[in-house]
Protein backbone atom coordinates (compact mmCIF):
# COMPACT_ATOMS: atom_id res chain seq x y z
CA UNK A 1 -104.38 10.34 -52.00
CA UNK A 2 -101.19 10.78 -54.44
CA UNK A 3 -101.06 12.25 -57.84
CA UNK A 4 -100.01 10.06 -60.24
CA UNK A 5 -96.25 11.68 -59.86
CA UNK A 6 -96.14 10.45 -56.78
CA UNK A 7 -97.93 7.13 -57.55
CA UNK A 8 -95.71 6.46 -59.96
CA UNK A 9 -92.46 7.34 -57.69
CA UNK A 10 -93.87 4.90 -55.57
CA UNK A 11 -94.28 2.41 -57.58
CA UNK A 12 -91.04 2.44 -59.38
CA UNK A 13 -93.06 3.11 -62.72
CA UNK A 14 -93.42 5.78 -64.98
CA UNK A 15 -96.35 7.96 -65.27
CA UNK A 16 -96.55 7.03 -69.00
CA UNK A 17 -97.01 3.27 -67.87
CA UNK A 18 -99.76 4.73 -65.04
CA UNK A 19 -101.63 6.69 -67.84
CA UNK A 20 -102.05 3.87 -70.42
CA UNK A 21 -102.72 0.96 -67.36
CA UNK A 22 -105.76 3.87 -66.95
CA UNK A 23 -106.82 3.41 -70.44
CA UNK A 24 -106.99 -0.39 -70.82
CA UNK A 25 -108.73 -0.71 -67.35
CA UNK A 26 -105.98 -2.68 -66.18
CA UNK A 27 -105.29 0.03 -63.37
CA UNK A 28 -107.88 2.75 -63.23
CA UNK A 29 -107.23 6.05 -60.22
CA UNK A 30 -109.14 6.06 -56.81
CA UNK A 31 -110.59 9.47 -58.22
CA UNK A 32 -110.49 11.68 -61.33
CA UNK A 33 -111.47 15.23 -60.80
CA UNK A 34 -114.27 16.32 -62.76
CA UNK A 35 -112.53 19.63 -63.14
CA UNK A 36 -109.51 18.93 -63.95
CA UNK A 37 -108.92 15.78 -65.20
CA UNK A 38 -106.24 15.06 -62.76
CA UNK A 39 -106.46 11.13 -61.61
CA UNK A 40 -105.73 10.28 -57.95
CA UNK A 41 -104.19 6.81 -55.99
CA UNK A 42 -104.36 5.63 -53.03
CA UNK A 43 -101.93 3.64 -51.32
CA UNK A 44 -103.94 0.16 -50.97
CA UNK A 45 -103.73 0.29 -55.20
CA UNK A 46 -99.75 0.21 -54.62
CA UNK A 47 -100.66 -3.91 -53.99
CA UNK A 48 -102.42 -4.29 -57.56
CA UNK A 49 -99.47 -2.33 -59.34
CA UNK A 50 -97.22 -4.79 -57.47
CA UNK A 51 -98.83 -7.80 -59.38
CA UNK A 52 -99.44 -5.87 -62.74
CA UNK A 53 -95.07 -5.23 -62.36
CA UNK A 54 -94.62 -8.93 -61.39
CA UNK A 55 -96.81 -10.78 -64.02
CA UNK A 56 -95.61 -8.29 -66.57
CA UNK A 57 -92.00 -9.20 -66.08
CA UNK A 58 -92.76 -13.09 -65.88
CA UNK A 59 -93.65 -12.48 -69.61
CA UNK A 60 -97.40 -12.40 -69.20
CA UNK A 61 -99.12 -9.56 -71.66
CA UNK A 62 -101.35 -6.96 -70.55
CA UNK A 63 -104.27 -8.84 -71.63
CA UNK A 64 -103.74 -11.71 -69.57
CA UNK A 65 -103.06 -9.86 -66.41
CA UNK A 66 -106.42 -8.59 -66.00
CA UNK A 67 -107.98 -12.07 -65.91
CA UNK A 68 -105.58 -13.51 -63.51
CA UNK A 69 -105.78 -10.76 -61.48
CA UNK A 70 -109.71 -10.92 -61.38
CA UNK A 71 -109.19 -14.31 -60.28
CA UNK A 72 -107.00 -12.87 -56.99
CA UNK A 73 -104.24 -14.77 -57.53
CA UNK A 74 -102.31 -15.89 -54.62
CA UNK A 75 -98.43 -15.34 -53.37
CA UNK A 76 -97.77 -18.74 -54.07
CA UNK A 77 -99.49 -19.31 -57.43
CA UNK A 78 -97.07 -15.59 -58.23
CA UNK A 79 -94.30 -17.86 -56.87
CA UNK A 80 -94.38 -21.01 -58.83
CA UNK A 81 -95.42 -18.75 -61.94
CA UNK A 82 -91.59 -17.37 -61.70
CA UNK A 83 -90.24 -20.70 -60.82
CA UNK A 84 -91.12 -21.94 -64.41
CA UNK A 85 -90.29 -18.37 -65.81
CA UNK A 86 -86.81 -18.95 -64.03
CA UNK A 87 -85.97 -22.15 -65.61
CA UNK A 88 -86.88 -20.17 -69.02
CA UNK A 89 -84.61 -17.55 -68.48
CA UNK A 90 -81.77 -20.02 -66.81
CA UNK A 91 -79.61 -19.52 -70.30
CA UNK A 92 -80.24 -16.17 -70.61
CA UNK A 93 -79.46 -15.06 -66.97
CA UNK A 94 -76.71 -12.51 -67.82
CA UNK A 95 -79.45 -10.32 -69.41
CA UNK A 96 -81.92 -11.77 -67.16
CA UNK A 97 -80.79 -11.29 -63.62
CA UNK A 98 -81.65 -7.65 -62.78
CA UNK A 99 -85.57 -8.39 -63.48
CA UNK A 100 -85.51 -11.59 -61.95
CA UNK A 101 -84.27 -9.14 -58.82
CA UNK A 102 -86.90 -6.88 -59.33
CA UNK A 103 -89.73 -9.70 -59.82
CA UNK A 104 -88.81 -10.74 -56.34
CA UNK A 105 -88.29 -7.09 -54.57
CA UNK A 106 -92.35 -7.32 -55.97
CA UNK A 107 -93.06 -10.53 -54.98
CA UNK A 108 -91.57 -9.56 -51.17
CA UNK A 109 -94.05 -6.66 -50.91
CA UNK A 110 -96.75 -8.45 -52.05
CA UNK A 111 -96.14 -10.93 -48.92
CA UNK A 112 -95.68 -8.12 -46.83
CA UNK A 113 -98.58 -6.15 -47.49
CA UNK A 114 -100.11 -5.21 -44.38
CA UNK A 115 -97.38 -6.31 -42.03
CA UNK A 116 -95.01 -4.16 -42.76
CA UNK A 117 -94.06 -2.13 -39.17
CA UNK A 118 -94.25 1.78 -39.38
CA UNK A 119 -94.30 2.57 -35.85
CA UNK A 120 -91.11 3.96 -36.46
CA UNK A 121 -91.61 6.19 -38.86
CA UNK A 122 -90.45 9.91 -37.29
CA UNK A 123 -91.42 12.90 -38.51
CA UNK A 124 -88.03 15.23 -38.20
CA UNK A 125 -86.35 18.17 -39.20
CA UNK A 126 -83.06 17.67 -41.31
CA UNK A 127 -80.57 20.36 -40.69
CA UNK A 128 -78.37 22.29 -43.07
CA UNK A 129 -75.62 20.49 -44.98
CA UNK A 130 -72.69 21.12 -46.64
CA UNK A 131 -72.32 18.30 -49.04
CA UNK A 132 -69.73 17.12 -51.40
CA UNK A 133 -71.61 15.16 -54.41
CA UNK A 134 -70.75 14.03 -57.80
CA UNK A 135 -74.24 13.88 -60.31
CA UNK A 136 -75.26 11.72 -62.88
CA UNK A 137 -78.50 9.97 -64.50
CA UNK A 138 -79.98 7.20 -64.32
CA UNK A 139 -82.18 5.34 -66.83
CA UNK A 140 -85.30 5.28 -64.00
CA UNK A 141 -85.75 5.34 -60.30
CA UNK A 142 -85.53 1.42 -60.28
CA UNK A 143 -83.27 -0.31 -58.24
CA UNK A 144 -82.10 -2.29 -61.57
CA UNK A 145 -81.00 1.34 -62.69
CA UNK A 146 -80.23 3.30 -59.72
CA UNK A 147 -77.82 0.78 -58.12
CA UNK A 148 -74.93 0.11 -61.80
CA UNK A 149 -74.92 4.11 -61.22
CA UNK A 150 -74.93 4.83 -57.49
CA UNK A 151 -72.49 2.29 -56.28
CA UNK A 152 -69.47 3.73 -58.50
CA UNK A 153 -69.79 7.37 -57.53
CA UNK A 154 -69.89 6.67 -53.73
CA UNK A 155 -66.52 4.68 -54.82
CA UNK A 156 -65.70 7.86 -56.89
CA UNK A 157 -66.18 10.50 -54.33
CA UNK A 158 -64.14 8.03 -51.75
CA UNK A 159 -61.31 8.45 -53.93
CA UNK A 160 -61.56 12.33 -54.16
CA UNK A 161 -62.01 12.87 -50.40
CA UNK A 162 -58.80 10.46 -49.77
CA UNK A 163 -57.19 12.48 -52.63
CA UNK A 164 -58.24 15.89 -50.95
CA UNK A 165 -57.14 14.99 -47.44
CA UNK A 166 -60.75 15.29 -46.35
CA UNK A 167 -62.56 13.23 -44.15
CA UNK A 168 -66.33 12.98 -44.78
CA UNK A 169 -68.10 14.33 -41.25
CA UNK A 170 -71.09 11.64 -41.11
CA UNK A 171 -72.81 8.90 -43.57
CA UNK A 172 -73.09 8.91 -47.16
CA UNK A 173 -76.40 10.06 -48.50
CA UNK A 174 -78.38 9.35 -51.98
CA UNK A 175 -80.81 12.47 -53.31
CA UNK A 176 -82.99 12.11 -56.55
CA UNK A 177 -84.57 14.45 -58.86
CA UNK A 178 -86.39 14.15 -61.84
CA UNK A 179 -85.02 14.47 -65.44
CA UNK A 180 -86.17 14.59 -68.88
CA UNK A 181 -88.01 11.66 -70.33
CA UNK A 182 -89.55 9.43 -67.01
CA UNK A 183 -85.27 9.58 -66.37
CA UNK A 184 -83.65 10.16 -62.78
CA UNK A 185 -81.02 12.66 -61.46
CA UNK A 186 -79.05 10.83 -59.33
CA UNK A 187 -76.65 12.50 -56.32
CA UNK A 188 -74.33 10.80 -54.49
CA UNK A 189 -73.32 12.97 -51.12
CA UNK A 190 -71.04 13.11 -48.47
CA UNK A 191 -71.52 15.59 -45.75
CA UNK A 192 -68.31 17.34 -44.82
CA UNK A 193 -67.51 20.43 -43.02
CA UNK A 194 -67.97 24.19 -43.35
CA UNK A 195 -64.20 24.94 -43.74
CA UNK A 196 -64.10 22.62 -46.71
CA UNK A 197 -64.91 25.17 -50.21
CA UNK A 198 -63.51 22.67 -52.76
CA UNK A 199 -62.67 19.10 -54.16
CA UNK A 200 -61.15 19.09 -57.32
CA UNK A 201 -63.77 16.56 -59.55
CA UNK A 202 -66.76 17.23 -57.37
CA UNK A 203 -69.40 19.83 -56.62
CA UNK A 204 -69.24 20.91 -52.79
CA UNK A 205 -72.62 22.94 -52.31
CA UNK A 206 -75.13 23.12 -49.19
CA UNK A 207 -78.24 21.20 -48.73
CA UNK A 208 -81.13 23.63 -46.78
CA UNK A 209 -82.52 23.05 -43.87
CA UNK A 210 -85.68 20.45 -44.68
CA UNK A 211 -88.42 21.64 -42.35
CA UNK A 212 -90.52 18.01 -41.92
CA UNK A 213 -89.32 14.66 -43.12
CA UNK A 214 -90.81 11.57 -42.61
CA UNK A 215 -88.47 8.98 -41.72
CA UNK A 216 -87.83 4.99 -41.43
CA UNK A 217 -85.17 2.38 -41.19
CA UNK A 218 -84.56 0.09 -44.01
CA UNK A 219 -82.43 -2.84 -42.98
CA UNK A 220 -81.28 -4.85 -45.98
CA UNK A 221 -79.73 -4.37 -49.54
CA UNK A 222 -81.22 -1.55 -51.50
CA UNK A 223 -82.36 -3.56 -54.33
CA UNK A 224 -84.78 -4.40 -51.59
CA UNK A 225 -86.09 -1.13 -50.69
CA UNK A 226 -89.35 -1.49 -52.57
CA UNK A 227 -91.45 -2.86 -48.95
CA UNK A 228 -90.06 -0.37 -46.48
CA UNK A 229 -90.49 3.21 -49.49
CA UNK A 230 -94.04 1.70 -49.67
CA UNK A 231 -94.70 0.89 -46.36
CA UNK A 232 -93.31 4.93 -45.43
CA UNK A 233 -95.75 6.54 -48.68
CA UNK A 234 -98.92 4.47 -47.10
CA UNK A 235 -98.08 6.01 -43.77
CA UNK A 236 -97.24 9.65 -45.40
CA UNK A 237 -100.70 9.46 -46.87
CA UNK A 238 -102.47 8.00 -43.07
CA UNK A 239 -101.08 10.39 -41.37
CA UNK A 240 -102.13 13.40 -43.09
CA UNK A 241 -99.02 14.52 -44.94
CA UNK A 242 -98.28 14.90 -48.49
CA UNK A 243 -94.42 14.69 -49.88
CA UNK A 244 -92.33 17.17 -51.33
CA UNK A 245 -89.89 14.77 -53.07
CA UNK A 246 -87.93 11.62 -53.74
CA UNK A 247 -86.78 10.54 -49.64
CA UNK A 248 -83.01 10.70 -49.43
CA UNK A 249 -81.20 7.67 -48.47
CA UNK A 250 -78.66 7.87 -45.74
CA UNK A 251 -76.10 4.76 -45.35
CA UNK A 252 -75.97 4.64 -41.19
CA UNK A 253 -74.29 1.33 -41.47
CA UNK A 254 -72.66 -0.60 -45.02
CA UNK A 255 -70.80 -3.68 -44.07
CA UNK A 256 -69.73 -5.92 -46.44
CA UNK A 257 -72.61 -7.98 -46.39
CA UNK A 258 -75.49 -6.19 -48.13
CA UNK A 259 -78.01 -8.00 -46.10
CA UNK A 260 -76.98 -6.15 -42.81
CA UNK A 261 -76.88 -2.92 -44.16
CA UNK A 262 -78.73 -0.11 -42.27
CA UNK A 263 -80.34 2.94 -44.47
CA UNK A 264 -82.36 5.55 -42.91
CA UNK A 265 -85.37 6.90 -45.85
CA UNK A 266 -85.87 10.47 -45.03
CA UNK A 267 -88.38 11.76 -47.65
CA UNK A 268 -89.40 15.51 -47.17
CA UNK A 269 -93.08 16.51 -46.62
CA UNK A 270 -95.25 18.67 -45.49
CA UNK A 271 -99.67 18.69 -43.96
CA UNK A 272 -101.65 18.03 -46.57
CA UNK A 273 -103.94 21.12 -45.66
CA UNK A 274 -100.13 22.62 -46.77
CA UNK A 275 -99.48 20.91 -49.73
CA UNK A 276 -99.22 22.72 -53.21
CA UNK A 277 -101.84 22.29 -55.86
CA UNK A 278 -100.12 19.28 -58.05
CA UNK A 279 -101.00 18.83 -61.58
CA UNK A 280 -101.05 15.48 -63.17
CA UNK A 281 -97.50 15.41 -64.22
């Protein structure tokens, strides 16, 4: 089972939304402990959220979810539901277009759910790395918000390695952190090496060795990552693990086209016999 920190990293939601989805029944935990008070997920509730997300940003209110999604409602009814939403938002689509994206990065995991592959998921060590990284924050761990942030530091750092004479010693690599208010710390990375002790405009540090990460391929654009981070938490939580962290995301292969883009998810974990007592943060 997940906490709700982790549900909610899994989601793409914030645990504010988790709490009050709790409180009007719309989305109640797997388990609350008596003790504590602490509410639990499991991965199979990862499908519900998915439709709660989807029907909430075709317009629908909270009180009309819970009736349609009583009635089960199918992939295509959710489908010609945001074909009329789309012809609503049609002169508005400047505004629109990043949660029309994200209505569809739900609607493709809803399809998927189930048939997702994970038999490669590998459970590896990542080594020491020295790093060079510029930092900023993003608004939350959405790919409407990470990727207006992300995309121009990568181009940033380019500019200061090429500046610096310094050529980057393998693939760019995305961290995250959490910040204040449900926000995200977001690191853009390229490894480089040892002899390298500055880059004037950008932090050069070392990443520690990360002792067990769990690790998948996700072959697309990453405002499509939603499928392949949720197919890698239900297998996390099969297989008897329990994260650590956000994965990183490291860019094996970017070619212009988006859709052929390679990114390996490495998120860091440990046995759940291992795993720290988590509070309901």
């Amino acid at each position: 089972m997940f906490t709700i920190g982790d549900f909610a990293k899994y989601g793409r939601v914030s645990v504010r939304m988790l709490r009050h989805y709790d409180a009007i029944g719309l989305l109640p935990p797997a388990r609350v402990d008596a003790a504590s008070g602490y509410r639990y997920y499991e991965a199979a509730q990862l499908a519900r959220l998915n439709r709660i997300v989807a029907l909430k940003d075709l317009g629908l209110r909270l009180d009309q979810i819970g009736p349609i999604l009583d009635e089960k409602i199918g992939v295509e009814e959710l489908r010609g539901m945001l074909r009329l939403r789309r012809l609503e938002l049609e002169t508005q689509l400047t505004d629109t277009e990043a949660r029309l994206r994200q209505v569809e990065a739900r609607l493709l995991v809803i399809e998927r759910e189930g048939a997702m592959p994970t038999d490669d998921v590998v459970v590896k060590s990542l080594p020491r790395t020295k790093v060079v990284q510029l930092t900023a924050i993003a608004a939350s761990y959405g790919p409407q918000d990470i990727t207006p942030v992300i995309g121009p530091m990568f181009d940033r750092l380019c500019t200061l390695l090429s500046e610096a004479d310094v050529q980057p010693v393998g693939p760019g690599l995305a961290r995250y952190a959490d910040a204040e208010e449900g926000k995200i710390v977001v690191h853009a990375a390229f490894p480089i090496g040892d002899e390298v002790t500055e880059i004037a405009g950008a932090e050069v540090l070392v990443l520690p060795e990360v002792a067990h990460a769990a690790t998948m391929l996700h072959r697309g654009d990453m405002n499509d990552v939603l499928p392949a981070a949720q197919a890698l938490a239900g297998w996390i939580e099969a297989n008897g693990y329990v994260s650590t962290g956000y994965a990183r995301e490291v860019s094996l292969h970017i070619p212009a086209n988006h859709a052929e883009w390679v990114t390996e998810l490495q998120e860091p974990v440990v046995p759940a016999a291992d795993g720290p007592d988590r509070r309901d943060d």
